[in-house]
Protein backbone atom coordinates (compact mmCIF):
# COMPACT_ATOMS: atom_id res chain seq x y z
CA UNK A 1 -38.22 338.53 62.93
CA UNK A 2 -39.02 341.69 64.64
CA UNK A 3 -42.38 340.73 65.42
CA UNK A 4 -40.66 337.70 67.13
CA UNK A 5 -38.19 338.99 69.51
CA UNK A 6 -40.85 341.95 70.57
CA UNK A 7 -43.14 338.98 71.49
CA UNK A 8 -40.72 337.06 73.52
CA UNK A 9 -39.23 340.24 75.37
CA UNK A 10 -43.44 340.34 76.43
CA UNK A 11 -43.65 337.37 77.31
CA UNK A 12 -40.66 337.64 79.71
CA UNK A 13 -41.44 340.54 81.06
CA UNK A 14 -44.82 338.92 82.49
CA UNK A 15 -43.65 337.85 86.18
CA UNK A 16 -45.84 335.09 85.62
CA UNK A 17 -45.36 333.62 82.28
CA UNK A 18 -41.25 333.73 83.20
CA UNK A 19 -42.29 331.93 86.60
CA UNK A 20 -44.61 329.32 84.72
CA UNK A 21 -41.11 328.66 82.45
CA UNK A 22 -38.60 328.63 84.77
CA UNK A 23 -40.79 326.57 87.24
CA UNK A 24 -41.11 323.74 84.11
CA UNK A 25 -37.35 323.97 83.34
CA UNK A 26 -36.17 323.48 87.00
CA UNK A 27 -39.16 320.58 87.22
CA UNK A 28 -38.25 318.86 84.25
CA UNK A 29 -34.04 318.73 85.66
CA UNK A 30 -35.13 317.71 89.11
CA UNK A 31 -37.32 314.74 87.39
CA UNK A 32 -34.72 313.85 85.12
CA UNK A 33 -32.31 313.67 87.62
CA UNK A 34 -34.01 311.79 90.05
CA UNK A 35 -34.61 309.27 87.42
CA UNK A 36 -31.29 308.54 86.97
CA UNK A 37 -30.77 308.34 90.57
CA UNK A 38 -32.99 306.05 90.51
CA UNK A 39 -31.65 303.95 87.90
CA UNK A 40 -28.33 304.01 89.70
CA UNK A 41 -29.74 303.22 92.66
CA UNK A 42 -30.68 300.17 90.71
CA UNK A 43 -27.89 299.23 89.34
CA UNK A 44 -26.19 299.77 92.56
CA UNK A 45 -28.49 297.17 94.57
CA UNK A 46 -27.72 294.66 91.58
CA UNK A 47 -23.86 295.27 92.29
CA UNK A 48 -24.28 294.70 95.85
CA UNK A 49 -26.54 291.59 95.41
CA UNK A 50 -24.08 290.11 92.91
CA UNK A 51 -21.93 290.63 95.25
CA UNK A 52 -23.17 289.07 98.24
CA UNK A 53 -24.17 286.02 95.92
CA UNK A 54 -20.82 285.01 95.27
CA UNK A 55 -19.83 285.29 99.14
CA UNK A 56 -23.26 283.24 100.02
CA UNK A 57 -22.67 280.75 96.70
CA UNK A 58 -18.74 280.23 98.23
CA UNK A 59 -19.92 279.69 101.52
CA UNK A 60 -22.30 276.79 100.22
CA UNK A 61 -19.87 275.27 97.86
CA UNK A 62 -17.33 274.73 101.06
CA UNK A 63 -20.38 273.35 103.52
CA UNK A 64 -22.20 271.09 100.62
CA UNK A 65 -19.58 270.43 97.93
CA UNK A 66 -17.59 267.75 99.62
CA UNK A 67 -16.61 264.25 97.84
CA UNK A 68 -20.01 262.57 99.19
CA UNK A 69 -22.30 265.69 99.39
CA UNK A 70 -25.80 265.61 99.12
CA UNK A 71 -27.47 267.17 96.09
CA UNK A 72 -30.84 267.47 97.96
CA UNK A 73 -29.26 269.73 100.90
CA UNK A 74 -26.77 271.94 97.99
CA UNK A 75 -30.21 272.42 96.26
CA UNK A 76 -32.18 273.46 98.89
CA UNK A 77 -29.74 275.87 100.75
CA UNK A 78 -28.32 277.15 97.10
CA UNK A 79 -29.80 280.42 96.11
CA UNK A 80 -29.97 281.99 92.51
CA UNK A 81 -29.63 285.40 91.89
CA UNK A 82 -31.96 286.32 88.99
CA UNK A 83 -32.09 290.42 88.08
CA UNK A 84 -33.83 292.53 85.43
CA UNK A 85 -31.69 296.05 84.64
CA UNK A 86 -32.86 299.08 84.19
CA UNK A 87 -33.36 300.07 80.17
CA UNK A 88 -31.02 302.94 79.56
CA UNK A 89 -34.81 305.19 78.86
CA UNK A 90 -36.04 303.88 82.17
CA UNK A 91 -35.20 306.99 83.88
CA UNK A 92 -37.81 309.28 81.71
CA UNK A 93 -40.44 306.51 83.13
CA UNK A 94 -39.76 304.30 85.99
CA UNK A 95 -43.34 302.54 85.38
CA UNK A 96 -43.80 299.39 87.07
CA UNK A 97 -39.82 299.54 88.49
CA UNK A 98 -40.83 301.24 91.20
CA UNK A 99 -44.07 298.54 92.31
CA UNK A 100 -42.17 295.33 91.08
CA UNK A 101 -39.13 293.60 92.48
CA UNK A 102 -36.71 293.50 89.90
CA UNK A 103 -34.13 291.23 91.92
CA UNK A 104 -35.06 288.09 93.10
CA UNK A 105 -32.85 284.91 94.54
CA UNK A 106 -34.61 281.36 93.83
CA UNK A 107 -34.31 278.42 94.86
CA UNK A 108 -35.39 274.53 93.57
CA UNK A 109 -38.24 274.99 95.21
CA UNK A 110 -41.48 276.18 93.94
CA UNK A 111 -41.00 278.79 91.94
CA UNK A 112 -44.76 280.12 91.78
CA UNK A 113 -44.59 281.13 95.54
CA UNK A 114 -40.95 282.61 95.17
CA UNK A 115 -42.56 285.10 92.45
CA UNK A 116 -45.24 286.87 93.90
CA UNK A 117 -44.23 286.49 98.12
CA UNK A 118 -42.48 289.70 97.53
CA UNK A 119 -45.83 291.20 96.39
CA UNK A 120 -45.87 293.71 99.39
CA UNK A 121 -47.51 297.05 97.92
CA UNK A 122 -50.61 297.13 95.65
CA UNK A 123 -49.85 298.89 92.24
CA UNK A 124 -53.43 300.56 92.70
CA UNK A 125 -52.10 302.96 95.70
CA UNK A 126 -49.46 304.03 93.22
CA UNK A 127 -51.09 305.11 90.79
CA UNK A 128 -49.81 308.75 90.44
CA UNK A 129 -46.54 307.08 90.12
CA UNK A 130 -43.20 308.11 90.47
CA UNK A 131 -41.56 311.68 89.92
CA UNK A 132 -39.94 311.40 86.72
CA UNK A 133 -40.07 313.01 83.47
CA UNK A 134 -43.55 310.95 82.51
CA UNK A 135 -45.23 312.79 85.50
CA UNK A 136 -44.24 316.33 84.79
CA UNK A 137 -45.00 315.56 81.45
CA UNK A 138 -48.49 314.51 81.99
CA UNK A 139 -49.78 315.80 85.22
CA UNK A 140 -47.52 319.58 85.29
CA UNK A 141 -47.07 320.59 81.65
CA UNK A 142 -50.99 321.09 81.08
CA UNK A 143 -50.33 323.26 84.39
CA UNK A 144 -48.23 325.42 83.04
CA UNK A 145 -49.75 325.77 79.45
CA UNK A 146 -52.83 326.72 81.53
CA UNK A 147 -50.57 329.63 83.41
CA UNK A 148 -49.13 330.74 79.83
CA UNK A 149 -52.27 330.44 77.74
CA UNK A 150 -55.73 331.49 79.76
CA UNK A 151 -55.65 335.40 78.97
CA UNK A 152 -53.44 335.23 75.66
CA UNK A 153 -56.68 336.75 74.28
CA UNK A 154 -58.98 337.87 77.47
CA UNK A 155 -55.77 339.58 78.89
CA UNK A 156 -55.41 342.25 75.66
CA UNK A 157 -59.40 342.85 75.96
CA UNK A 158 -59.28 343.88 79.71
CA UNK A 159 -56.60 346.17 79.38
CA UNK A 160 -58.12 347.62 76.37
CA UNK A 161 -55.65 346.77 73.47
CA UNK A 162 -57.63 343.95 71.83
CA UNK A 163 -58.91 346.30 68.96
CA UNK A 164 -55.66 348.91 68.29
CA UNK A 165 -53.04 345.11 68.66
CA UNK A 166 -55.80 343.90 65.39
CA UNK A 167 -55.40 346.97 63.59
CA UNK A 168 -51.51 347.02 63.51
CA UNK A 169 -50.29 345.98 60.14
CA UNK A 170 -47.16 344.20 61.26
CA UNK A 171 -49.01 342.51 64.14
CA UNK A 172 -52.27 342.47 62.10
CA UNK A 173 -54.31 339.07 62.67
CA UNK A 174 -50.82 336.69 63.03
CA UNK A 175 -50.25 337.70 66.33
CA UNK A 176 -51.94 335.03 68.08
CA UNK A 177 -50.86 332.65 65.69
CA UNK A 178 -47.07 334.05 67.13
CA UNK A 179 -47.65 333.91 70.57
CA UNK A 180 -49.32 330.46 70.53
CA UNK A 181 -46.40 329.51 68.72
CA UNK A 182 -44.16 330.60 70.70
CA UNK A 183 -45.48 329.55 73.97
CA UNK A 184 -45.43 326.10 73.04
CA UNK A 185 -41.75 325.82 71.87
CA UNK A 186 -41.06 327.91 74.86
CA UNK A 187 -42.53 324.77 76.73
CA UNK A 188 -41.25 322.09 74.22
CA UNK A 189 -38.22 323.64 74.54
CA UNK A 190 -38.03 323.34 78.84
CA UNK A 191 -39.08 319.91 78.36
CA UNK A 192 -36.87 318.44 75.65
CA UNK A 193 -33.67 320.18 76.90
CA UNK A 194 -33.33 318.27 80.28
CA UNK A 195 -35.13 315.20 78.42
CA UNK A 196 -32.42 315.00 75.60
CA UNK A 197 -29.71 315.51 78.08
CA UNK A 198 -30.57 312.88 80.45
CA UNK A 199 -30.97 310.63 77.27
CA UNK A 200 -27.33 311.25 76.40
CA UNK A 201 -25.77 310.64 79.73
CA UNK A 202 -27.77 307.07 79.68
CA UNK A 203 -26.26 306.65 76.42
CA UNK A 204 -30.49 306.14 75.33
CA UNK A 205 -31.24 304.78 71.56
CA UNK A 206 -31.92 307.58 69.51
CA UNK A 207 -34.71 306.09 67.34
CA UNK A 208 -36.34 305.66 71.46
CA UNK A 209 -35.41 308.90 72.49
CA UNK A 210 -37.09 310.28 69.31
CA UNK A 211 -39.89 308.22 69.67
CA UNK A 212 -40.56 309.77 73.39
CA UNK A 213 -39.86 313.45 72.27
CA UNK A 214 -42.33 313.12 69.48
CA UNK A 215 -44.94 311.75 72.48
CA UNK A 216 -44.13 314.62 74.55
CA UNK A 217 -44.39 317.06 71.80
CA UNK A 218 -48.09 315.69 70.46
CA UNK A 219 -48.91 315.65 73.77
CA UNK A 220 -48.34 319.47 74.37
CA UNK A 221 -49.37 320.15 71.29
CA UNK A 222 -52.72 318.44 72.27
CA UNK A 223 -52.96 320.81 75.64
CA UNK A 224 -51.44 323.45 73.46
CA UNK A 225 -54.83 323.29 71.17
CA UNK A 226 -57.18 323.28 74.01
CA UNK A 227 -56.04 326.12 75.87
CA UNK A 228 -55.83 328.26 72.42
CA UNK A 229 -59.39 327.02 71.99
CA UNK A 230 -61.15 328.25 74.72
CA UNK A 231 -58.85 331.39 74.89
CA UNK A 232 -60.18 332.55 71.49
CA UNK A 233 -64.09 331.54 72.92
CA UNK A 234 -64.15 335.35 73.99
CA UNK A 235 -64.19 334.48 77.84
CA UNK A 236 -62.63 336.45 80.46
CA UNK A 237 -59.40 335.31 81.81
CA UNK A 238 -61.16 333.87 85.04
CA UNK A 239 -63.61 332.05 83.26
CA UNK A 240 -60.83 330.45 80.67
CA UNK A 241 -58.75 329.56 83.77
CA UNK A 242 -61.58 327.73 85.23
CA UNK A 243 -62.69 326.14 82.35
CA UNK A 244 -58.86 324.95 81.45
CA UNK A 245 -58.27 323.48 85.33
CA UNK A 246 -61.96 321.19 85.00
CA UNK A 247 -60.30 320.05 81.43
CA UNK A 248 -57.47 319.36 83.07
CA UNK A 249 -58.95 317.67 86.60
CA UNK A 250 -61.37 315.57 83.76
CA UNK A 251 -58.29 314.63 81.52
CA UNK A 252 -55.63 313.81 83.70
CA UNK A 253 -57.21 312.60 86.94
CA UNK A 254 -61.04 311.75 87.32
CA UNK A 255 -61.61 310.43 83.58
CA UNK A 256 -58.40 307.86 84.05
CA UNK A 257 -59.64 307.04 87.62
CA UNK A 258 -63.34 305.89 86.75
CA UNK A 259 -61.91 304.52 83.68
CA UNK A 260 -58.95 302.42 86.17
CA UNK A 261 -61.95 301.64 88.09
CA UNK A 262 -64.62 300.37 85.45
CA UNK A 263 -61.65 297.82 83.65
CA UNK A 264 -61.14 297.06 87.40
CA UNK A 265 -64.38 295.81 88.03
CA UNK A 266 -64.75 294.28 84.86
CA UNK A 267 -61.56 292.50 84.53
CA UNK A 268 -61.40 291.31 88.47
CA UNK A 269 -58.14 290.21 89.41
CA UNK A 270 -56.42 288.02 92.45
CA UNK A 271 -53.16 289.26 94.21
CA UNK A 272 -50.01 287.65 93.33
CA UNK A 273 -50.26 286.58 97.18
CA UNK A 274 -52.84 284.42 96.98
CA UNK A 275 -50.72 282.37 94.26
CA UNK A 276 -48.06 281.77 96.36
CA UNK A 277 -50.76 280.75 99.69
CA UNK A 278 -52.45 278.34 96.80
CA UNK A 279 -49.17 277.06 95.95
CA UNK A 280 -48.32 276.38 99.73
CA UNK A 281 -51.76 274.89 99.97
CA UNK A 282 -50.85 272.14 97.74
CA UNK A 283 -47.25 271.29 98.58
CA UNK A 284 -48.10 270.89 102.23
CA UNK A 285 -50.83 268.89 101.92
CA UNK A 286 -48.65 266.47 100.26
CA UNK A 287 -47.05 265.52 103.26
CA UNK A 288 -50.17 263.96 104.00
CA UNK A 289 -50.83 262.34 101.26
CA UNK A 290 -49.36 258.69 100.00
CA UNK A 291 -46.64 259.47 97.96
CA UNK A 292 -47.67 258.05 94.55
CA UNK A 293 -50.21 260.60 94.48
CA UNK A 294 -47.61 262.73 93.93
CA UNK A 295 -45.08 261.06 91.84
CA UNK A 296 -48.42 259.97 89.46
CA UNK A 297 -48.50 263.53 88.01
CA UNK A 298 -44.85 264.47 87.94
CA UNK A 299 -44.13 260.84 86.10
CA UNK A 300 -46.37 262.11 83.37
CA UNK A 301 -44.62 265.34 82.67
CA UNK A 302 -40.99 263.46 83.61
CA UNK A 303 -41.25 259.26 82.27
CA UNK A 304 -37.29 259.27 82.49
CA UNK A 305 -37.79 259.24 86.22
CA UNK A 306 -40.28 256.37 86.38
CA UNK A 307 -38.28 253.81 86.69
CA UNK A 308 -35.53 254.83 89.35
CA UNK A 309 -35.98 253.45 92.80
CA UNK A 310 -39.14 254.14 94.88
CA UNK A 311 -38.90 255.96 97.92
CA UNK A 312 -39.60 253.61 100.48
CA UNK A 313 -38.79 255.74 104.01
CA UNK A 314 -40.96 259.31 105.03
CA UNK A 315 -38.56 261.37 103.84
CA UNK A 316 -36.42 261.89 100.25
CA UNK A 317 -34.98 264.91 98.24
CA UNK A 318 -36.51 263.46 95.02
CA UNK A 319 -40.10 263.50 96.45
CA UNK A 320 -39.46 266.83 98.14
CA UNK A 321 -38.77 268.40 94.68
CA UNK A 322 -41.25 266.47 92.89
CA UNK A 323 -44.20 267.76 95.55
CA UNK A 324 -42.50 271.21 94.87
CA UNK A 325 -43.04 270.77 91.18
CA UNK A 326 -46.54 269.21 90.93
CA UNK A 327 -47.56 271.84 93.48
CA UNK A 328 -46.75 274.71 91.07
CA UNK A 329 -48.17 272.82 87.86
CA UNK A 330 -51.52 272.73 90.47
CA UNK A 331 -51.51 276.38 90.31
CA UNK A 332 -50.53 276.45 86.53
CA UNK A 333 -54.29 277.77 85.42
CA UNK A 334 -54.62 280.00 88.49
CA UNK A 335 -51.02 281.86 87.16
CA UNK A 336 -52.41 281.89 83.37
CA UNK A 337 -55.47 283.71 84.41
CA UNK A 338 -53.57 286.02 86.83
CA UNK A 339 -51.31 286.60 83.79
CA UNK A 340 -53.97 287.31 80.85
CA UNK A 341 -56.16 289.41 83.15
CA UNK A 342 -53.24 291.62 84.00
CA UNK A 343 -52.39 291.59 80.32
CA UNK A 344 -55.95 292.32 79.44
CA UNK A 345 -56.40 295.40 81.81
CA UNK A 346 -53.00 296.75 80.23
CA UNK A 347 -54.52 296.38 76.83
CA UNK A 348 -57.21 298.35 77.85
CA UNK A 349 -55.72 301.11 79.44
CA UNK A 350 -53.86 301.37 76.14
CA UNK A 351 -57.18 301.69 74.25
CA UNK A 352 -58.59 304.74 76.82
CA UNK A 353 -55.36 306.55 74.93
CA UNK A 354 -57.88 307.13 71.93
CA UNK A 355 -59.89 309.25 74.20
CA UNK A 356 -57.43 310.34 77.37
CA UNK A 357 -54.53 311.90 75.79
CA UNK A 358 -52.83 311.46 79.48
CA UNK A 359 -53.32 307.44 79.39
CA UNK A 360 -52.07 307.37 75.32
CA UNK A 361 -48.65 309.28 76.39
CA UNK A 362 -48.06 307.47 79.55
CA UNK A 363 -48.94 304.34 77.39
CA UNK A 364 -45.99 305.26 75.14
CA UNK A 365 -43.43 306.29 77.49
CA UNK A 366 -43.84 303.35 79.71
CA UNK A 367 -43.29 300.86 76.45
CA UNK A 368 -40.41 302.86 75.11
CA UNK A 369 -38.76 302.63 78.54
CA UNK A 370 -39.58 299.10 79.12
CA UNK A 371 -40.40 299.48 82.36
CA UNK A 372 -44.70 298.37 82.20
CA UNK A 373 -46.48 295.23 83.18
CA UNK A 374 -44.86 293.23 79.20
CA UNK A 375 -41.82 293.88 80.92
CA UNK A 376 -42.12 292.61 84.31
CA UNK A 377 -44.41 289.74 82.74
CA UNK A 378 -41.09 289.12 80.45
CA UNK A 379 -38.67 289.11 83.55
CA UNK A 380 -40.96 286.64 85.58
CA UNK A 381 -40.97 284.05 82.27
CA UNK A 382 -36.95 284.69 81.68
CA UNK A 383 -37.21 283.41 85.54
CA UNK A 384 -39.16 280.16 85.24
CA UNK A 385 -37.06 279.91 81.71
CA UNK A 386 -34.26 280.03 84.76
CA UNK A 387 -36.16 277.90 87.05
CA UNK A 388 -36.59 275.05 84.06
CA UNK A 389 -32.64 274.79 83.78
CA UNK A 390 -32.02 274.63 87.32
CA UNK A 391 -34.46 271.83 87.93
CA UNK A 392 -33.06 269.68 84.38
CA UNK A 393 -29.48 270.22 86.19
CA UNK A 394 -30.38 269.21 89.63
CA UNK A 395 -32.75 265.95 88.74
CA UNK A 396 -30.31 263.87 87.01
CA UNK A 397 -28.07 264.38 90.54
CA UNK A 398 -31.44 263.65 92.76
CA UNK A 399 -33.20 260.55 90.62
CA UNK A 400 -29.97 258.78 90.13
CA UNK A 401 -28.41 259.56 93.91
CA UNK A 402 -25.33 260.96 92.42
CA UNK A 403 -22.84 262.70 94.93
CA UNK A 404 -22.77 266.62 94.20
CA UNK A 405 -19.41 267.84 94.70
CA UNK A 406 -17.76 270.90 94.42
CA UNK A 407 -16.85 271.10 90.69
CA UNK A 408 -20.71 270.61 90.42
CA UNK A 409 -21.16 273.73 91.72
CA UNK A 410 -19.17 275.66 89.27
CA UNK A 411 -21.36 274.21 86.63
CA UNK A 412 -24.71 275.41 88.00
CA UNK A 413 -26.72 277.63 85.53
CA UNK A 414 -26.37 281.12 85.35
CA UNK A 415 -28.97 283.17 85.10
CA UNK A 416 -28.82 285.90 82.08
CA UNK A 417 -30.84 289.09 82.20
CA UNK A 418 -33.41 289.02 79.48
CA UNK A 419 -32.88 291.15 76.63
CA UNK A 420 -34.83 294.18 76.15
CA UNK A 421 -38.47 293.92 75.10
CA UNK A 422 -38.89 297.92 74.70
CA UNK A 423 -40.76 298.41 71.41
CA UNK A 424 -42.88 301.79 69.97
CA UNK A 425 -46.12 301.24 70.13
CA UNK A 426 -48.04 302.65 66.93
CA UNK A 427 -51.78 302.80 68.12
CA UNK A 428 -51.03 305.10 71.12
CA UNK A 429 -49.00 307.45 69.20
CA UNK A 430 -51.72 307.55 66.45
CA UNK A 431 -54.37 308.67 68.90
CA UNK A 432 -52.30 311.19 70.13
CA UNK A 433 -51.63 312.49 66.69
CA UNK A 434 -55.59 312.52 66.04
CA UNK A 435 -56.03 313.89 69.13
CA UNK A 436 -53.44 316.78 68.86
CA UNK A 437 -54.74 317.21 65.48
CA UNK A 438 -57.95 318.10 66.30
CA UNK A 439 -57.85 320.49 69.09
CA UNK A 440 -55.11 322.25 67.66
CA UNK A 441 -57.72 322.44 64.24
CA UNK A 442 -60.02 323.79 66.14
CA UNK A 443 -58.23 325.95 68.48
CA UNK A 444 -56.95 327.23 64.96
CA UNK A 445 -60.35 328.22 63.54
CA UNK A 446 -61.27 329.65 66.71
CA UNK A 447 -58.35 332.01 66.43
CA UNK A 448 -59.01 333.05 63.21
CA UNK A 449 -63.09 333.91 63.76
CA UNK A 450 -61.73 335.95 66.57
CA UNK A 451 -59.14 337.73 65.17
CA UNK A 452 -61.63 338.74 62.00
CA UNK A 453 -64.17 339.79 64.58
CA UNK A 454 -61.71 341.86 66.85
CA UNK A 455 -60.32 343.67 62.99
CA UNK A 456 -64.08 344.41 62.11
CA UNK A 457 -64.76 346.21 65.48
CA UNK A 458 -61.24 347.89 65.41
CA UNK A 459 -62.13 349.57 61.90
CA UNK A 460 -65.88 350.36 62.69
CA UNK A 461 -67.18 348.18 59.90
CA UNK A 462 -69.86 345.50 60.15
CA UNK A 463 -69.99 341.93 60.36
CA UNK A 464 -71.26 342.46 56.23
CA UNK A 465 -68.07 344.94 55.52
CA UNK A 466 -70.25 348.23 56.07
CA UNK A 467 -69.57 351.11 58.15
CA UNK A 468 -72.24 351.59 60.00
């Protein structure tokens, strides 16, 4: 225990290895914090929406809902406020929250064009993401490993201790083996502490805040193992330091980029915008059109409405919803593919975590927190789920001419936010683990063929066990 508290009164002392610490704990709060900011800010624009729904949904109910009102016109000005909460983990990794709307009013209109016209930002420019706890984790912890870990060994043999630290019996050849140790709980420690903390004041699952913890601690472990590794190749400090920060500019920034860039190429995909210009396409050329073109698809998905009166003037509700519909079942194989190559290129990313240890934890964190593309692919079907309801209410009201009053109003759907789809992925966290396990095997068997070596020269004898 001795041993212990004489190594971590050194490792304060150092001005530098104190910084590195400190630096990582204050990081780690400020990221935490501002994601639950963040999430509150979220939940506070879903108040205020919510709000100004029922003051916009009352304003329509006295303007449409009177004794002979039109269901056409209370369909077309009547908005619906759909919204998709923030997961209590979301705050540890904000994802695709901070790209993606995650509020959005709809109307009995086409729904394909109400999705994706909000699609003002491309995801690609964001790729460094947001500051939360996922990006100190991944792009600032290796940073400070690097800071704690480059002259563990090369620092002893340039102040000319290397050989009488060996010989000690109490420090003998454990001492690395201590300090590594205790450098990475050090860091485990500055993470976890703010991590666990923020988890508790989101009231986070515990089996999810576990899950993320473990992440964050193979994950470190994995950096953890490198840095020992080439600190116990015999370098000097300079040369382990610049061999550390290309590991790190590889791992963590050029290797995901060309990888981002090759599934980019490979799995092309459209912008959300050019769904909603597509749909457009097709509903406004059906005001050119004769108007059994258009019924003679929407008749096939809806017979019940065959038979109700035609429309005989230029302009009726019915045909203006039906031309809304068929235009977004026109685009129904254009949104699939949109859909699976998204899904696709998130599959893939998942399966660089095998190799990138940054791309397996971010992979993980993302999931846990429900906050990747599965979840904003879930919200956007819990919407046309929405969407389905709204148009099975209205139709009955529009086919039949029925007069939509105000008691119809308070029988419009409601729209329910979907339930959590966060889930713990077992393939990313398995790579990590294999990962982890073999750097920090290696970094292991380094440290032991250096710590022999440094005991031989320290007693005089030869590589064979003779004096020479």
């Amino acid at each position: 225990m001795n041993a212990w508290k004489a190594e971590l009164r050194l490792l304060f002392r150092a001005r530098l290895s104190a910084g590195a610490l400190l630096l990582l704990l204050v990081l780690t709060a400020l990221s935490v914090a501002a994601g639950l900011a963040a999430t509150a800010r979220q939940q506070a624009v879903i108040a205020r929406v919510e709000a100004a729904q029922g003051r916009d949904l009352a304003s329509v109910t006295r303007e449409y809902g009177k004794p002979d009102g039109d269901a056409g016109s209370a369909a077309y000005y009547t908005f619906h406020l759909t919204t998709d909460p923030p997961s209590p983990l979301a705050f540890a990794a904000l994802g695709q929250r901070d790209v993606q709307p995650y509020v959005l009013r709809v109307r009995l209109l086409g729904l394909q064009s109400q999705l994706y016209e909000s699609e003002t930002l491309n995801p690609e420019l964001a790729l460094a993401g947001p500051f939360d706890f996922a990006f100190v984790l991944t792009y600032l912890v290796p940073l400070v490993l690097i800071a704690l870990m480059h002259d563990l060994v090369s620092g002893e043999r340039e102040a000319g201790r290397l050989r009488l630290l060996v010989s000690l019996p109490v420090s003998g050849r454990g001492v690395w083996g201590r300090r590594g140790v205790l450098r990475y709980l050090l860091v485990l420690g500055a993470l976890l502490v703010p991590f666990v903390t923020g988890a508790a004041i989101a009231r986070a699952p515990v089996v999810a805040t576990f899950a993320i913890a473990l992440a964050a601690a193979l994950y470190v472990a994995f950096w953890w193992g490198l840095a020992l590794w080439v600190a116990a190749r015999g370098w000097s400090s300079a040369a382990n330091g610049a061999a550390l920060m290309a590991c790190w500019i590889v791992l963590t920034l050029l290797a995901p980029a060309l990888a981002n860039a090759v599934i980019s190429r490979a799995i092309p995909v459209a912008r959300g915008v050019d769904l909603t210009l597509a749909q457009r396409e097709r509903v406004h050329r059906a005001w050119d059109i004769p108007k059994e073109e258009t019924f003679r698809p929407f008749f096939v998905k809806h017979p019940e409405w065959r038979d109700t009166p035609p429309v005989l003037g230029r302009f009726h509700w019915k045909w203006y919803y039906a031309m809304h519909e068929v235009g977004d079942e026109g685009v129904s194989a254009e949104v699939a593919d949109y859909r699976q190559s998204m899904t696709d290129r998130e599959v893939w990313t998942a399966r660089l975590g095998w190799l990138l240890p940054a791309a397996a934890v971010q992979t993980l964190l993302h999931r846990a927190a429900d906050s990747d593309l599965r979840a904003h692919l879930a919200y956007q079907r819990s919407i046309e789920a929405f969407h389905t309801r709204l148009r099975d209410f209205y139709y009955p009201y529009l086919f039949q001419e029925r007069p939509f009053q105000k008691a119809d109003f308070e029988r419009l759907p409601r729209y329910q936010p979907r339930p959590s789809s966060a889930s713990l992925p077992i393939s990313p966290m398995i790579g990590l683990l294999v990962l982890a396990a073999l750097v920090s095997g290696a970094a292991i068997r380094g440290v032991r063929a250096l710590s022999s070596s440094a005991a031989r020269e320290a007693t005089g004898a030869s590589p064979w066990g003779v004096r020479p």
